[in-house]
N, C-alpha and C. Protein backbone atom coordinates (compact mmCIF):
# COMPACT_ATOMS: atom_id res chain seq x y z
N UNK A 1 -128.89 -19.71 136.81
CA UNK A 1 -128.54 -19.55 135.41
C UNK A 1 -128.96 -20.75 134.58
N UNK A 2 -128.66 -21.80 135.08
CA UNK A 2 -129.40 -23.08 134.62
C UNK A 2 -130.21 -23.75 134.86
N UNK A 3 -131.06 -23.31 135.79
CA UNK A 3 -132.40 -23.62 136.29
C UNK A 3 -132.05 -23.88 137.83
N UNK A 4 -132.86 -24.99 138.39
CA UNK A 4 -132.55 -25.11 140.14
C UNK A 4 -132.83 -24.11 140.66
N UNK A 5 -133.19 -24.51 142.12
CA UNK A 5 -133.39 -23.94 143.44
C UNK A 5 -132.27 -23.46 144.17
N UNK A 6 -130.78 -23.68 143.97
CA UNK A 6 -130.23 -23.25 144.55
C UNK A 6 -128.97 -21.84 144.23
N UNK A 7 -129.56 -20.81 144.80
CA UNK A 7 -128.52 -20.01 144.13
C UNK A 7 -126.77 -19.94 144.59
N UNK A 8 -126.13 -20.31 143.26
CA UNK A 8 -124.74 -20.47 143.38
C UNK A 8 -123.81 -19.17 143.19
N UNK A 9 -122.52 -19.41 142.92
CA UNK A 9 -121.32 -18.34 142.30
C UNK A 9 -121.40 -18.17 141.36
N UNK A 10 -121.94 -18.79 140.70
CA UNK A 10 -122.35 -18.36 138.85
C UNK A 10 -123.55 -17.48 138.65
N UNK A 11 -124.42 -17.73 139.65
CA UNK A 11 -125.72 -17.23 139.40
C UNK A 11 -125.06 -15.30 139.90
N UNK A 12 -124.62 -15.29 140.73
CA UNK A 12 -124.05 -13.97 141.47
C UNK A 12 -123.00 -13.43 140.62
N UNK A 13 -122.00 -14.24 140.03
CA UNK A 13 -121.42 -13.46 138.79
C UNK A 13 -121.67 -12.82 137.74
N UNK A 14 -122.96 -13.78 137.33
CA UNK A 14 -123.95 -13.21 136.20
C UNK A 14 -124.91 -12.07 136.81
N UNK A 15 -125.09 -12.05 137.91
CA UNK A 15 -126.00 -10.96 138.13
C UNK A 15 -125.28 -9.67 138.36
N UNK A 16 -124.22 -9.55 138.86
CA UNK A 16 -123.28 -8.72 139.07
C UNK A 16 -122.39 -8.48 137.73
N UNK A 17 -122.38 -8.68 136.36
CA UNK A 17 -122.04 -8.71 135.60
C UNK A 17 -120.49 -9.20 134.50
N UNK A 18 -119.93 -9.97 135.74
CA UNK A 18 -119.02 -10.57 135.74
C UNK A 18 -118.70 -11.74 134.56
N UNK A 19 -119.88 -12.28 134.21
CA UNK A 19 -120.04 -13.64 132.89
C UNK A 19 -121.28 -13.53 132.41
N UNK A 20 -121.61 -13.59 131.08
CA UNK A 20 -122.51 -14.15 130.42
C UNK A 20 -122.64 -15.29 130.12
N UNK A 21 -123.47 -16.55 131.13
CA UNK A 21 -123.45 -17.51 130.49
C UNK A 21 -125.19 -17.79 131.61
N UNK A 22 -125.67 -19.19 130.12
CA UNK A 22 -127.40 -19.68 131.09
C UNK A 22 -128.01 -18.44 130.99
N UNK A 23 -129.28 -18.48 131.60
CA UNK A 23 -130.66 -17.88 131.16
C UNK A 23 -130.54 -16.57 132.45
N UNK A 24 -130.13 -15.71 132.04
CA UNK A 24 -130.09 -13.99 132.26
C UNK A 24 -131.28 -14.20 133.44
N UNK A 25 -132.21 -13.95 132.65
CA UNK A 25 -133.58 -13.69 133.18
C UNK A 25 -134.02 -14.58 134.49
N UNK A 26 -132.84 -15.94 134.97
CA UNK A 26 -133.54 -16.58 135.90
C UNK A 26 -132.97 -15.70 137.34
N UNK A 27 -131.62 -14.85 137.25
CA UNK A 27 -130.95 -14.42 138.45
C UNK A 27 -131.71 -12.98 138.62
N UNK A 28 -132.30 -12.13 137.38
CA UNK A 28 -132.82 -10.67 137.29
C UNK A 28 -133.91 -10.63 138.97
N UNK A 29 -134.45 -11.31 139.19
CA UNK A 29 -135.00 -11.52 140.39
C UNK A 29 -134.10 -10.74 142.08
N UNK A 30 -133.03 -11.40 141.65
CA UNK A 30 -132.25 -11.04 142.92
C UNK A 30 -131.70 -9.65 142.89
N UNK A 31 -132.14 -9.28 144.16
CA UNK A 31 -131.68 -7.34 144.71
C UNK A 31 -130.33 -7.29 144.10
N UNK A 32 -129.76 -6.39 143.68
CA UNK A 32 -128.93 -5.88 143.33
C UNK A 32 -128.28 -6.14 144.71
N UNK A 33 -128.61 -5.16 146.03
CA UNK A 33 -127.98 -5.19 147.00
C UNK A 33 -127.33 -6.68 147.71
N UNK A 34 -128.50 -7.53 147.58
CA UNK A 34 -127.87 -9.44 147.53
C UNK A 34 -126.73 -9.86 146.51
N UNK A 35 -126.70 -9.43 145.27
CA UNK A 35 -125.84 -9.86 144.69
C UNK A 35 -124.44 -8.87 144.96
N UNK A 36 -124.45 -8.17 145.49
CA UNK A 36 -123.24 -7.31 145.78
C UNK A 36 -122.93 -7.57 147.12
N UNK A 37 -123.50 -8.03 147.79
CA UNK A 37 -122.97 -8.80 149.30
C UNK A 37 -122.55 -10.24 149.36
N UNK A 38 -123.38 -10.94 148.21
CA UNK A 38 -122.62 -12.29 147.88
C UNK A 38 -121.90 -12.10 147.39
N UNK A 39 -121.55 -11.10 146.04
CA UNK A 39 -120.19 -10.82 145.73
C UNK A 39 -118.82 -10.79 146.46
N UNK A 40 -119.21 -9.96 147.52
CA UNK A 40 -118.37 -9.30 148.11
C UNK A 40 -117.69 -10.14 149.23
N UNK A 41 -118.63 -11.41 149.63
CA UNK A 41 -118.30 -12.76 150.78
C UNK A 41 -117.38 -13.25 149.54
N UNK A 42 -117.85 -13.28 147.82
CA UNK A 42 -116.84 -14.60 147.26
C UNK A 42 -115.58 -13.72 147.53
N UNK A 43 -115.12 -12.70 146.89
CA UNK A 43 -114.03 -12.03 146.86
C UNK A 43 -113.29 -12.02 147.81
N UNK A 44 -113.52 -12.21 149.11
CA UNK A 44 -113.36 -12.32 150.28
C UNK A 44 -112.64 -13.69 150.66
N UNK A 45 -113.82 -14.37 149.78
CA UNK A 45 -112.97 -15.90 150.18
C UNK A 45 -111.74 -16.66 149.18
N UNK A 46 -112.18 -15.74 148.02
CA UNK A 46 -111.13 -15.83 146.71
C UNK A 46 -109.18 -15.62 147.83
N UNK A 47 -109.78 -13.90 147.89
CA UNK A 47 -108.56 -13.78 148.34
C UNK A 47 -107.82 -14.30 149.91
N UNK A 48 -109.00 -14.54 150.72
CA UNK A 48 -107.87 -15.34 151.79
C UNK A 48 -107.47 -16.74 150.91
N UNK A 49 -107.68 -17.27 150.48
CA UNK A 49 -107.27 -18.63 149.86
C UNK A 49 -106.28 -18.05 148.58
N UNK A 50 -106.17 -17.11 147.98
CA UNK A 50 -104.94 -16.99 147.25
C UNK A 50 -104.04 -16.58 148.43
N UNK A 51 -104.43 -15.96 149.72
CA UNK A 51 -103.42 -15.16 150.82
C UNK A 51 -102.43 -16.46 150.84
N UNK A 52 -103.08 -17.64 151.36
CA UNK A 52 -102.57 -19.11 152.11
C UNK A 52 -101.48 -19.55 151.06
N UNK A 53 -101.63 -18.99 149.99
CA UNK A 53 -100.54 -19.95 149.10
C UNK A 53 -99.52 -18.85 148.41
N UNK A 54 -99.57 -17.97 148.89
CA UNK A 54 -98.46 -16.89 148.30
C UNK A 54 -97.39 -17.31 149.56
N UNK A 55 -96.19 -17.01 148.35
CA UNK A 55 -95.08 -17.22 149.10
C UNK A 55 -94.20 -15.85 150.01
N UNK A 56 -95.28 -14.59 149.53
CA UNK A 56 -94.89 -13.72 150.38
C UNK A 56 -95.45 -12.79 150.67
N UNK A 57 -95.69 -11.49 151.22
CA UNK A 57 -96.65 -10.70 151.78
C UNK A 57 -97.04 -9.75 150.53
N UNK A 58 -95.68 -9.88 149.61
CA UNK A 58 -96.40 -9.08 148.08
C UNK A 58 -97.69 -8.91 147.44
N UNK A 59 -98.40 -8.35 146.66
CA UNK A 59 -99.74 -8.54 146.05
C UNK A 59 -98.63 -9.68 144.99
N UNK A 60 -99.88 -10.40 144.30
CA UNK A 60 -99.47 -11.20 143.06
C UNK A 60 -99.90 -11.16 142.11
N UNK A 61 -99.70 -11.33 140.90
CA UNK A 61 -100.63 -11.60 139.98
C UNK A 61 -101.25 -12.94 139.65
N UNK A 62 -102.40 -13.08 139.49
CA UNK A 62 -103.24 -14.19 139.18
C UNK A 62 -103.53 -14.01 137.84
N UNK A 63 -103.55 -15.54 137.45
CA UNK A 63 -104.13 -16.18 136.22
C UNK A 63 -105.49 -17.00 136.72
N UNK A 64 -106.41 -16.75 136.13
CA UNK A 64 -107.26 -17.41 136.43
C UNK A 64 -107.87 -18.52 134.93
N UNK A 65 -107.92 -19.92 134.92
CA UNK A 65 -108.52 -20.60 134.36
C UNK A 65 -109.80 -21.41 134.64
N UNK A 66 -110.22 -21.61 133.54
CA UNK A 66 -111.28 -22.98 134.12
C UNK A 66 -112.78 -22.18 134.09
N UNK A 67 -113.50 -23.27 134.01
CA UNK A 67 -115.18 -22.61 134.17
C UNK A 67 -114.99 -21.49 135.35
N UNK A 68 -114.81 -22.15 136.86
CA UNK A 68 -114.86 -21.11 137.96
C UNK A 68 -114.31 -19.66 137.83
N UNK A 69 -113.27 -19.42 136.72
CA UNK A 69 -112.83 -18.37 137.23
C UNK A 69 -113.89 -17.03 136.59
N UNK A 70 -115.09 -17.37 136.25
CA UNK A 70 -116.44 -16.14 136.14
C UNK A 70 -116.37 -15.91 137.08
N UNK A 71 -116.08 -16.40 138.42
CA UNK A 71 -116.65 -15.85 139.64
C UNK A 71 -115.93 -15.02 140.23
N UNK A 72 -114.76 -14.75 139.79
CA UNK A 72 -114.06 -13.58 140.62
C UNK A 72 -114.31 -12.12 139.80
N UNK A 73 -113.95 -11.19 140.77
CA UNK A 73 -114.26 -9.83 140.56
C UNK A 73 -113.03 -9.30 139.50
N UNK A 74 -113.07 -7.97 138.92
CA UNK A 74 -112.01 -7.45 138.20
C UNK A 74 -111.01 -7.35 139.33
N UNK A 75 -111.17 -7.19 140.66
CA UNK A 75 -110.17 -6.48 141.43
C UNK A 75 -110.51 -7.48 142.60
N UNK A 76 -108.79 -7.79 143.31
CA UNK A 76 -109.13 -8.80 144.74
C UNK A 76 -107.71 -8.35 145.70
N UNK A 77 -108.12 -8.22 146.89
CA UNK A 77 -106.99 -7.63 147.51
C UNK A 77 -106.16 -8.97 147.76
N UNK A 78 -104.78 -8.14 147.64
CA UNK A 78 -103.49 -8.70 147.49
C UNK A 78 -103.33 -9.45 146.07
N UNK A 79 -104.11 -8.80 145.46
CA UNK A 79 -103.77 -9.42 143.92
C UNK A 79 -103.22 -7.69 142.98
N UNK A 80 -102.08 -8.57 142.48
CA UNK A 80 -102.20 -6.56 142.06
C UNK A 80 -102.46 -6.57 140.27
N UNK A 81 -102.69 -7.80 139.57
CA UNK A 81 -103.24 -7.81 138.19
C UNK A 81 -104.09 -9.47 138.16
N UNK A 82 -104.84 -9.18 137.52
CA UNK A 82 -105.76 -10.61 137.36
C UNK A 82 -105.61 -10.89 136.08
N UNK A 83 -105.24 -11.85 135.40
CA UNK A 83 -105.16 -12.28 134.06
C UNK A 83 -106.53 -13.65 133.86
N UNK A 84 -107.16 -13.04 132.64
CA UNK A 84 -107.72 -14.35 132.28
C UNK A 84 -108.53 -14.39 130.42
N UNK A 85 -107.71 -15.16 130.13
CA UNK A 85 -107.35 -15.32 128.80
C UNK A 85 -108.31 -16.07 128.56
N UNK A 86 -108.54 -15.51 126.99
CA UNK A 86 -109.53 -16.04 126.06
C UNK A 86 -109.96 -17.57 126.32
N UNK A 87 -109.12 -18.04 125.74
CA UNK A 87 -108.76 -19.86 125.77
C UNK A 87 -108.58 -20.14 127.51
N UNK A 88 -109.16 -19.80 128.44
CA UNK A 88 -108.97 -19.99 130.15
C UNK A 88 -110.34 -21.21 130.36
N UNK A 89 -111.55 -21.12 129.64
CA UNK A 89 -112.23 -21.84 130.13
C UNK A 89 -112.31 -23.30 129.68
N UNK A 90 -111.06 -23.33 128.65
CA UNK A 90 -110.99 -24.60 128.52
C UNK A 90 -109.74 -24.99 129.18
N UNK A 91 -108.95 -24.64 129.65
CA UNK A 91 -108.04 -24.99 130.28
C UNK A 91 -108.23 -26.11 131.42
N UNK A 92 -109.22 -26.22 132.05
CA UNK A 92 -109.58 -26.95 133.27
C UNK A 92 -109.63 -28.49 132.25
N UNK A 93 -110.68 -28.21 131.00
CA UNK A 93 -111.07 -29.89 130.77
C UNK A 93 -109.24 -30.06 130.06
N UNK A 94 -108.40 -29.00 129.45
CA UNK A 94 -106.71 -29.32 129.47
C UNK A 94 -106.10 -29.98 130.24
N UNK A 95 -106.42 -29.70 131.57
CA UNK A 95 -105.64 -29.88 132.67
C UNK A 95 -106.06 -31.64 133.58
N UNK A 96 -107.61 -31.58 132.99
CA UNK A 96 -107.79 -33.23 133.48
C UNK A 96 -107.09 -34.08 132.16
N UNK A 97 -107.18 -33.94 131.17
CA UNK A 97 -106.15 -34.84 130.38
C UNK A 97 -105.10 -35.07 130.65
N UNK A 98 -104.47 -33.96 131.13
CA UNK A 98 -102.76 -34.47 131.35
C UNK A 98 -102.69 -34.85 132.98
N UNK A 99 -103.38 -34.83 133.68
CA UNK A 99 -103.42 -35.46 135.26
C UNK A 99 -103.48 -36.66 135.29
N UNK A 100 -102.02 -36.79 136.26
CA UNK A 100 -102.04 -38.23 136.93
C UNK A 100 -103.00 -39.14 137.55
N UNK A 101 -103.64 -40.22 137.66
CA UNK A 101 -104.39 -40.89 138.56
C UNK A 101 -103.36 -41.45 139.69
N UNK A 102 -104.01 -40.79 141.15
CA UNK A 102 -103.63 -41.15 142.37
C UNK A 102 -103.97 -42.00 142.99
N UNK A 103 -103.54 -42.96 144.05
CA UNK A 103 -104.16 -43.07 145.03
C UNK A 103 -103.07 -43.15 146.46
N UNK A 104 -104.12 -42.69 147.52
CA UNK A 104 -103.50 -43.29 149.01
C UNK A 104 -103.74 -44.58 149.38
N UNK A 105 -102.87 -45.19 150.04
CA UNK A 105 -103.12 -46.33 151.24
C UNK A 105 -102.44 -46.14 152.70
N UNK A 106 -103.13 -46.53 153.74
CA UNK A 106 -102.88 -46.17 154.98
C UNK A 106 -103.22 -47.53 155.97
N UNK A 107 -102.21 -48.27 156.84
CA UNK A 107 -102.40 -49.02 157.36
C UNK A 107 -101.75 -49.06 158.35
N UNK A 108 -102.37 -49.93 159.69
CA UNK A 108 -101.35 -50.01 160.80
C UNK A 108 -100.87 -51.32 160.85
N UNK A 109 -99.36 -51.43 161.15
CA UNK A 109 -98.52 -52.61 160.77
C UNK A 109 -97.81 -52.59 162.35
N UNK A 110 -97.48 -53.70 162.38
CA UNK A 110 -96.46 -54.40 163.70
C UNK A 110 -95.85 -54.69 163.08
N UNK A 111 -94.30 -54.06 163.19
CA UNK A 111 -93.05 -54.33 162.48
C UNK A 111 -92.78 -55.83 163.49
N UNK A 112 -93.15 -55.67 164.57
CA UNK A 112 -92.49 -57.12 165.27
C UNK A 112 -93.17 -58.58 164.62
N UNK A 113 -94.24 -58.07 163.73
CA UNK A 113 -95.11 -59.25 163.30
C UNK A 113 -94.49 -59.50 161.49
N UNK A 114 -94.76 -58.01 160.94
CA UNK A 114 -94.34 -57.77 159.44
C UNK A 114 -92.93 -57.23 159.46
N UNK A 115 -92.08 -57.45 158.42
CA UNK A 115 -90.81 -56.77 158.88
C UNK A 115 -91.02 -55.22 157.64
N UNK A 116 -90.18 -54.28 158.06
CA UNK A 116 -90.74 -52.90 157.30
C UNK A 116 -91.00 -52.91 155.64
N UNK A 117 -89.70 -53.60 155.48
CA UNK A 117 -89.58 -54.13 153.82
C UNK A 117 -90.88 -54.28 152.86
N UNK A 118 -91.86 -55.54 154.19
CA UNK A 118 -92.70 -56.23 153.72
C UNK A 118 -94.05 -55.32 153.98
N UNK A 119 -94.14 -54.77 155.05
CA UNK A 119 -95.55 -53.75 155.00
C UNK A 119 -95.33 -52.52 154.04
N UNK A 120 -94.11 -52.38 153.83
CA UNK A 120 -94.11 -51.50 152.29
C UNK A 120 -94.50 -51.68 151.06
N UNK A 121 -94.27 -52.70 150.69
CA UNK A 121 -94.26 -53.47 149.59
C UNK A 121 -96.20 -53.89 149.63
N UNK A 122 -96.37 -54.17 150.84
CA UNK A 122 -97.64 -54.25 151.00
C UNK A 122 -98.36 -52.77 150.50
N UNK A 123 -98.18 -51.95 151.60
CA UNK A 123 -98.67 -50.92 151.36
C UNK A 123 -99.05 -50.20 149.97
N UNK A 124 -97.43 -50.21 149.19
CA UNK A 124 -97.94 -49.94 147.66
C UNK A 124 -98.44 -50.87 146.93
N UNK A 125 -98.93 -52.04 147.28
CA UNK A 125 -99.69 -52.80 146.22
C UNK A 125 -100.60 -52.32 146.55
N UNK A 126 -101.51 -51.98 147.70
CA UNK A 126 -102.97 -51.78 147.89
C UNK A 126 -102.79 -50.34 147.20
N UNK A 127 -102.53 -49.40 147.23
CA UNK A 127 -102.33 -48.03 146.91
C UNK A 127 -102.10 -48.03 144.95
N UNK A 128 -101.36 -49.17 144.57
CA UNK A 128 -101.13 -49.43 143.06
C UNK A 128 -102.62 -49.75 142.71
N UNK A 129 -103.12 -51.15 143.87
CA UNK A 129 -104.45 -51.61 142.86
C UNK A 129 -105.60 -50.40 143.02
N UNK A 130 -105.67 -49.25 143.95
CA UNK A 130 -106.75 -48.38 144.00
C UNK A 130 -106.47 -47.74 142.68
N UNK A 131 -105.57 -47.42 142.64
CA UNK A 131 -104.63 -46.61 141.33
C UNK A 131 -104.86 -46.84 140.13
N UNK A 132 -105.10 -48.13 139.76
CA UNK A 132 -105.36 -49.06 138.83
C UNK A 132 -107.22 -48.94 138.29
N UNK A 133 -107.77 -49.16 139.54
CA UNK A 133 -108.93 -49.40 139.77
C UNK A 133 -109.87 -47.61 139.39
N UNK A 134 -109.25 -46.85 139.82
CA UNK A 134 -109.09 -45.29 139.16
C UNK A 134 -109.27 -44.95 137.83
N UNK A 135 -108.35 -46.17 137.25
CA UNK A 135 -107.69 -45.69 135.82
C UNK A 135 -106.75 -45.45 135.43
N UNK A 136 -105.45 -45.61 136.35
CA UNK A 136 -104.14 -45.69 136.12
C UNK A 136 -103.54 -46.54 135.32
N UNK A 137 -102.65 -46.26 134.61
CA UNK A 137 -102.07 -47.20 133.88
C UNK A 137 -100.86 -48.28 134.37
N UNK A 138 -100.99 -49.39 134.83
CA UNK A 138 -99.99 -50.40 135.62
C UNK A 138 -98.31 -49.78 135.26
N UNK A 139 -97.91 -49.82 134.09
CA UNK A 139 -96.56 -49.77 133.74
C UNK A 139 -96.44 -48.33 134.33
N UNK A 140 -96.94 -47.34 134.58
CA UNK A 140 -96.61 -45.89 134.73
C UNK A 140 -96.64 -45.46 136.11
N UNK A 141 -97.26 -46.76 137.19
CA UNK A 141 -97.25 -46.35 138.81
C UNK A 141 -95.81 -45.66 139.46
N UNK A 142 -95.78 -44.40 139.99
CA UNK A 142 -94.65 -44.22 141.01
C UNK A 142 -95.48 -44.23 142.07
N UNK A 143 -94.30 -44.44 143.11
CA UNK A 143 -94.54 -44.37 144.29
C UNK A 143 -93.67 -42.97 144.63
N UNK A 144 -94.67 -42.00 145.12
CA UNK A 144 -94.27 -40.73 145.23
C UNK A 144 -93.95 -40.40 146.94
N UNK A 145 -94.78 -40.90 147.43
CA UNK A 145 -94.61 -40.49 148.96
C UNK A 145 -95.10 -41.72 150.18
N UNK A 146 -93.90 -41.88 150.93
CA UNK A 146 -94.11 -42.44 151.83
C UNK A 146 -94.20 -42.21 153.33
N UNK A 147 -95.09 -42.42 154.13
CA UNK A 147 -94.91 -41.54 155.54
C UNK A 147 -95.40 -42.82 156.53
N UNK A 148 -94.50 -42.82 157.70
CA UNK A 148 -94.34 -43.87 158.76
C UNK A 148 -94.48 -43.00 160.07
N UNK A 149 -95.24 -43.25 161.08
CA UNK A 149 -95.58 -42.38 162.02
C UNK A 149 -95.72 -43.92 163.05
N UNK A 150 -94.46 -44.00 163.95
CA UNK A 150 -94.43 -45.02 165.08
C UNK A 150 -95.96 -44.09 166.14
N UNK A 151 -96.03 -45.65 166.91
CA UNK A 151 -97.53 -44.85 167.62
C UNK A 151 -96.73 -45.65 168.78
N UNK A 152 -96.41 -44.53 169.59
CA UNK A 152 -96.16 -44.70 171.03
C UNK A 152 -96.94 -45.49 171.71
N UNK A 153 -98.27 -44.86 171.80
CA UNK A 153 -98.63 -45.12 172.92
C UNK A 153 -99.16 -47.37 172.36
N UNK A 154 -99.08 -47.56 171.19
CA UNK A 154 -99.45 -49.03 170.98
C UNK A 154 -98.53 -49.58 171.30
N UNK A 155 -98.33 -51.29 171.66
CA UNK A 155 -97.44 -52.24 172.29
C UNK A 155 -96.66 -52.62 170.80
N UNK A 156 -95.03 -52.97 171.09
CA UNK A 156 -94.61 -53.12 170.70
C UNK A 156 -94.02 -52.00 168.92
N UNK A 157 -92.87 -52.36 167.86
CA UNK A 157 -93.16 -51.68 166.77
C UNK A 157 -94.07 -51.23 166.00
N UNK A 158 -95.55 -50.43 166.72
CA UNK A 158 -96.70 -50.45 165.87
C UNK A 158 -96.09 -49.01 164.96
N UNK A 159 -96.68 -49.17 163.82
CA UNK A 159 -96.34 -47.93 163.06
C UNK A 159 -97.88 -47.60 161.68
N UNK A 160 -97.92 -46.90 161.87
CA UNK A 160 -98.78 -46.08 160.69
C UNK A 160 -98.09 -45.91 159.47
N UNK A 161 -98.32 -46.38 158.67
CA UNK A 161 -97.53 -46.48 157.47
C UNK A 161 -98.69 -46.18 156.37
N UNK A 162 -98.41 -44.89 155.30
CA UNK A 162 -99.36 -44.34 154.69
C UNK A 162 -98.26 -44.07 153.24
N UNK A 163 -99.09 -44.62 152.04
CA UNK A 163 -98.04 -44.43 150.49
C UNK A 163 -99.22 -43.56 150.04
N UNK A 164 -98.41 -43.26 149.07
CA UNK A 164 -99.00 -42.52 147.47
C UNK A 164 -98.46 -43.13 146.22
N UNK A 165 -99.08 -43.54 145.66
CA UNK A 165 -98.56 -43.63 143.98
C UNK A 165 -99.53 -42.67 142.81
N UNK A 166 -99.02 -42.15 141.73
CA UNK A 166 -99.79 -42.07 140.97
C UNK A 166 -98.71 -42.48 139.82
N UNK A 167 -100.40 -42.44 138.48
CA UNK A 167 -100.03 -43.15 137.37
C UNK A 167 -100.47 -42.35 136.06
N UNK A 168 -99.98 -42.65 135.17
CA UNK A 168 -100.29 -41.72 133.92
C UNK A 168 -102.39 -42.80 133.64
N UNK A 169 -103.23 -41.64 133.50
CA UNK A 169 -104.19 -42.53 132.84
C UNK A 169 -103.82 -43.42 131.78
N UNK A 170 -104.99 -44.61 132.16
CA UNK A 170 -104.75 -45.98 130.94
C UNK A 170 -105.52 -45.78 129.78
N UNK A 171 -104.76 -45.99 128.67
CA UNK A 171 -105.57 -45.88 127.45
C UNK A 171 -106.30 -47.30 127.69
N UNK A 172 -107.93 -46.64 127.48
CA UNK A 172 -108.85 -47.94 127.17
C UNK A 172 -109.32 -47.71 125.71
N UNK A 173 -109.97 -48.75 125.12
CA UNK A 173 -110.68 -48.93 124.30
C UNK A 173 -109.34 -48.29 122.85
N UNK A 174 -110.36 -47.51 121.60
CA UNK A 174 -109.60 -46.88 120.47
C UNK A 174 -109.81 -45.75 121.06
N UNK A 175 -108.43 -45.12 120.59
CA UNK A 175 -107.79 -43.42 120.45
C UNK A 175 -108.20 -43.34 119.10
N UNK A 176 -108.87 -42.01 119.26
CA UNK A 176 -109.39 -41.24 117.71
C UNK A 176 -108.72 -40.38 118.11
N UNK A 177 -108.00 -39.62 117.17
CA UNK A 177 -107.17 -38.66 117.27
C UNK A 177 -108.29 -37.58 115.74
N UNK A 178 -107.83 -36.37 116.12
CA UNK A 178 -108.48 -35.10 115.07
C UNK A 178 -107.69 -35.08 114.42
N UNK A 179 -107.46 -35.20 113.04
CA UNK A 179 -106.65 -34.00 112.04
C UNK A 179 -107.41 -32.87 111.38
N UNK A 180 -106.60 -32.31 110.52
CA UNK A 180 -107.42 -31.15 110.15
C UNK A 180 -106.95 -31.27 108.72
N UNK A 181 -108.15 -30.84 108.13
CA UNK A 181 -107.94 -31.33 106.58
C UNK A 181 -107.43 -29.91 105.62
N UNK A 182 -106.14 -29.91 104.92
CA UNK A 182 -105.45 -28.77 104.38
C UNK A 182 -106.11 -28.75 102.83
């Protein structure tokens, strides 16, 4: 649809008539019968991956946002309505504005050497400065998750000790904000 050698899920949506978007004329090439078998692998893979996250054997309804969602079909098993709204393809660049900046840190510590307190405290500084280093904003770091996994088979208190923090993005530079003129 946008030029390149490689044919994607966009190029097969558009040929199958799913989105209008990019140059028509570059996918018209491909068999009908190809684009209805690649179709038919995405739909396929759409719905085992909505299967994995339903909380029950029900069909569901889906909302679909974001550029990607051209690529699904009108109809996907175990979905029993598909919603996708006007304003959906901007939703994705919505959804990176208001996202946290993350990061992990993961280290192996000897509590008999470090005491736990202190490889914690460790741990989320390295995990704060990736965080930081991201684009996080310092004052806004939580520390969301912590996980300690003793390792048997190493000598003495060895432990795996793995954090998470995230942070609201840092305002850099000037905020221009839009108004609208009445």
């Amino acid at each position: 649809m946008f030029g390149g050698d490689t044919i994607t899920a966009t190029d097969i949506a558009v040929r199958l008539g799913y989105a209008e978007v990019g140059d028509v004329t570059l996918v018209q090439h491909l068999s009908e019968a190809f684009a209805r078998q690649a179709g038919e692998k995405i739909a396929e893979m759409l719905a085992e991956a909505i299967d994995q996250m339903k909380t029950s054997r029900d069909d569901v309804q889906l909302v679909l946002v974001g550029g990607g969602a051209i690529i699904a079909p009108s109809t996907l098993k175990g979905v029993r309505k598909i919603i996708k709204n006007e304003q959906g393809p901007v939703a994705n660049a919505i959804g990176a504005t208001i996202a946290q900046i993350g990061s992990d840190f993961e280290k192996i510590y000897s509590y008999e050497q470090v005491d736990r307190a202190q490889a914690l405290t460790d741990a989320k500084a390295q995990a704060s400065t990736r965080a930081v280093t991201a684009g996080a904003d310092t004052a806004s770091l939580n520390l969301v998750e912590v996980d300690e996994t003793p390792l048997a088979y190493a000598p003495g208190q060895t432990t795996k000790v793995r954090v998470k923090v995230v942070g609201e993005l840092a305002q850099r530079g000037k905020v221009v904000t839009a108004t609208s003129k009445q």
